[in-house]
Protein backbone atom coordinates (compact mmCIF):
# COMPACT_ATOMS: atom_id res chain seq x y z
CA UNK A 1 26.83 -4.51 80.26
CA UNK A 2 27.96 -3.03 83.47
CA UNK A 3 28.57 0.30 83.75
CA UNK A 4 32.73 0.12 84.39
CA UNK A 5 33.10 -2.06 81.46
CA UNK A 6 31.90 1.16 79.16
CA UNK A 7 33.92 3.45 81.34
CA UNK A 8 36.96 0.97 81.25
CA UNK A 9 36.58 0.74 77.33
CA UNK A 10 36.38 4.34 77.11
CA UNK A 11 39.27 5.00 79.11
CA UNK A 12 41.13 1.95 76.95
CA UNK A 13 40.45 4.42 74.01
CA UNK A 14 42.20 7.26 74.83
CA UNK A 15 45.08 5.54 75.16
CA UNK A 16 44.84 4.64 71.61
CA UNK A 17 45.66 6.66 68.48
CA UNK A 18 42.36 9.04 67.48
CA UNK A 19 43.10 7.04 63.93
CA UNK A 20 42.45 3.25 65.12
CA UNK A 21 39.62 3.64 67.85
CA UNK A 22 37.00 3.08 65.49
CA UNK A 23 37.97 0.19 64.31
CA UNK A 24 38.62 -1.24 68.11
CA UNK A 25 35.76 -3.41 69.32
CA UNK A 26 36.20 -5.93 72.31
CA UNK A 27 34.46 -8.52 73.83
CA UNK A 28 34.19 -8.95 78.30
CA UNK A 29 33.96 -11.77 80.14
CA UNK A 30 35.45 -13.04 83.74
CA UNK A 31 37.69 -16.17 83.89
CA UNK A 32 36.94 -19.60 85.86
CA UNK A 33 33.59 -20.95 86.85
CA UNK A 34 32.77 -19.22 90.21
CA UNK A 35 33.01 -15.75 91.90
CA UNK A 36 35.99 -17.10 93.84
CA UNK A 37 38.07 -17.95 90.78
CA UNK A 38 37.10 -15.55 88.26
CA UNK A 39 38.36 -12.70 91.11
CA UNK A 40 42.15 -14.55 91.91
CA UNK A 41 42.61 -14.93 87.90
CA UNK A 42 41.50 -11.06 87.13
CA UNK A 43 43.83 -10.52 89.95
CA UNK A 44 46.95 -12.48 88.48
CA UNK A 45 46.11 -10.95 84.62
CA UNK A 46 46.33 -7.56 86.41
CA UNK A 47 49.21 -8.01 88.36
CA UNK A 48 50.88 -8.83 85.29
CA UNK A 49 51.33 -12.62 87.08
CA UNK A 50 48.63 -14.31 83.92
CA UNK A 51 49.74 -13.71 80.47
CA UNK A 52 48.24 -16.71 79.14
CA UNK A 53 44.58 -18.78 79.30
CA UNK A 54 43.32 -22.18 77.67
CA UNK A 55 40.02 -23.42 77.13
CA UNK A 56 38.31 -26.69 75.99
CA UNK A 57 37.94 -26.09 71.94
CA UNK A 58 35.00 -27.65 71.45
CA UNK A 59 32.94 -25.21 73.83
CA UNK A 60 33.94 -23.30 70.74
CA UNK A 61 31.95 -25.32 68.31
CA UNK A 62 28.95 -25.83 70.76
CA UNK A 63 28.90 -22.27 71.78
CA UNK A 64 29.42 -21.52 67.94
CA UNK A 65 32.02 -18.72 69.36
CA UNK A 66 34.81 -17.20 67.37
CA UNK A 67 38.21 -18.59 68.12
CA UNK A 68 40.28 -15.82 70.15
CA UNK A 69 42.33 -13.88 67.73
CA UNK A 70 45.39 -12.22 67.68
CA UNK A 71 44.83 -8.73 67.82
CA UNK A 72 41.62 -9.29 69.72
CA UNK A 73 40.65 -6.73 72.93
CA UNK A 74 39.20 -8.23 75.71
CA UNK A 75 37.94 -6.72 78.90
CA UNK A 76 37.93 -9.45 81.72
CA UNK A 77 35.63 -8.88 84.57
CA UNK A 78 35.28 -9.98 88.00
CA UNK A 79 32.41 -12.89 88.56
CA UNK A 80 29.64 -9.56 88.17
CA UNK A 81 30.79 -8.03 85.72
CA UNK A 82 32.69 -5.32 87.15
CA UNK A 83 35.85 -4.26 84.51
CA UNK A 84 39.74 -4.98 85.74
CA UNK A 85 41.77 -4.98 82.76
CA UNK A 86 42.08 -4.85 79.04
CA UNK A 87 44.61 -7.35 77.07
CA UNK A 88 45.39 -7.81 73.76
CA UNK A 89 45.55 -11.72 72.48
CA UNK A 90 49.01 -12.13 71.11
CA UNK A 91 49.38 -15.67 70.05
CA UNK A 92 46.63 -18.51 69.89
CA UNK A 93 47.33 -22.04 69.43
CA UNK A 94 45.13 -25.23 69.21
CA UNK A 95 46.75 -28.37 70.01
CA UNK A 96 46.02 -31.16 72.16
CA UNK A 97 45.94 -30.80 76.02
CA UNK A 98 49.07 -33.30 76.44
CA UNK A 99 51.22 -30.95 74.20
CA UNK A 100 50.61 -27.75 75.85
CA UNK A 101 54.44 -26.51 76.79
CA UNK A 102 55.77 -26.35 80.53
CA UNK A 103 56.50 -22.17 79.21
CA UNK A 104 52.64 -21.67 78.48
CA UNK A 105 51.60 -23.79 81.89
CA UNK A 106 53.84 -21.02 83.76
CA UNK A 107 52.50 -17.78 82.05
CA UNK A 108 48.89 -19.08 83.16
CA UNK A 109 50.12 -17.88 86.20
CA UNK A 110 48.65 -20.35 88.68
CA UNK A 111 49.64 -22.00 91.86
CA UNK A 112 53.65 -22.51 91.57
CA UNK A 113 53.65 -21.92 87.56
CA UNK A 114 54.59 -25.43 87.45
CA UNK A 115 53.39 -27.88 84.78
CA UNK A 116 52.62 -30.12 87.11
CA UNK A 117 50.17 -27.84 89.31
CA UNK A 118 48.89 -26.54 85.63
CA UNK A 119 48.01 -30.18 84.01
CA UNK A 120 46.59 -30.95 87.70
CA UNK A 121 44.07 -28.16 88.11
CA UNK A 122 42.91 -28.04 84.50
CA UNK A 123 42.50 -31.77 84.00
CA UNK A 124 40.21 -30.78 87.30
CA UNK A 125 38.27 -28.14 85.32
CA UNK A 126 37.84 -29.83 82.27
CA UNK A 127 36.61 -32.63 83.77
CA UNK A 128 34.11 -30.62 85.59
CA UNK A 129 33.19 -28.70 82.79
CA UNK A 130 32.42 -31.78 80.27
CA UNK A 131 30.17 -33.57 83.57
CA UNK A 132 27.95 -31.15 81.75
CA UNK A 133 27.96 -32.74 78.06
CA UNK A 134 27.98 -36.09 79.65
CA UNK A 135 31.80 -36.57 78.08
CA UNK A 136 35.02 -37.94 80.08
CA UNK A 137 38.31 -35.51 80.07
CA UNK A 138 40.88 -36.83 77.38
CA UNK A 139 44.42 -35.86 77.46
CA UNK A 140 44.01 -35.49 73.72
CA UNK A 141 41.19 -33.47 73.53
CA UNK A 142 42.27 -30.05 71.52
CA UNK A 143 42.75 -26.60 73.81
CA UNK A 144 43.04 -23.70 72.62
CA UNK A 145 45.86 -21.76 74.24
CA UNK A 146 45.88 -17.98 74.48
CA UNK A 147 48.61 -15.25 75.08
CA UNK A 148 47.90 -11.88 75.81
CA UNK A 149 49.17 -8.56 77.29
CA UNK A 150 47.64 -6.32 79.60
CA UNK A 151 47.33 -2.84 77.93
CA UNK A 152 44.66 -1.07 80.39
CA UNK A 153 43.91 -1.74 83.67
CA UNK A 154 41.97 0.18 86.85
């Protein structure tokens, strides 16, 4: 763990009551699939800009991962490791990729917010991510779509 992820955490719990912070435990991680990426999307969750993520479900099952939870702290990271914020999941939903809502495409964040620039670029990084299980992108394949808030950032 990198040494600003403890001191972001730390930080994170002062700003919570003395009562709750041992019962607060997180989980850090950066966004995307490349230094590049993982940097613009910390950007947009700290900017306020990202309020929202998806991700393949079944990496899920294959990474035998817990489903994100509401409640659930997260610290995301740059593409090192280096902290930038700390959000709180407030919804999570599993459905399939064609029936994720033009409202959840636009607090992604992304591009113009539009669904269109949404279903374009993560039909582009699914399909890249599944060249690795040898499996074809399928507009039905389940996502699991994430809200959160920002409640600490540097």
């Amino acid at each position: 763990m990198k040494k600003s992820v403890d001191i972001m955490w730390k930080s994170y719990l002062q700003t919570v009551p003395e009562s709750e912070r041992e019962e607060k435990t997180y989980t850090s991680w950066a966004f995307g699939s490349d230094a590049d990426m993982a940097k613009e999307l910390a950007e947009l969750v700290r900017t306020g800009e990202k309020t929202a993520t998806c991700s393949l479900h079944m990496w899920y099952e294959i990474e035998q991962e817990v489903l994100p939870f509401k409640g659930e702290i997260n610290i995301i990271t740059d593409w090192d490791g280096e902290a930038e914020a700390v959000t709180e999941t407030i919804d999570v939903q599993i459905l399939p990729f064609n029936e994720v809502s033009t409202e959840f495409a636009a607090k992604e964040g992304e591009g113009d917010k539009s669904y269109d620039y949404w279903r374009r670029v993560h039909v582009e990084f699914f399909t890249n991510e599944l060249k690795e299980l040898k499996k074809e992108f399928d507009e039905n394949m389940l996502v699991v779509c994430e809200e959160f808030r920002v409640v600490y950032k540097k």
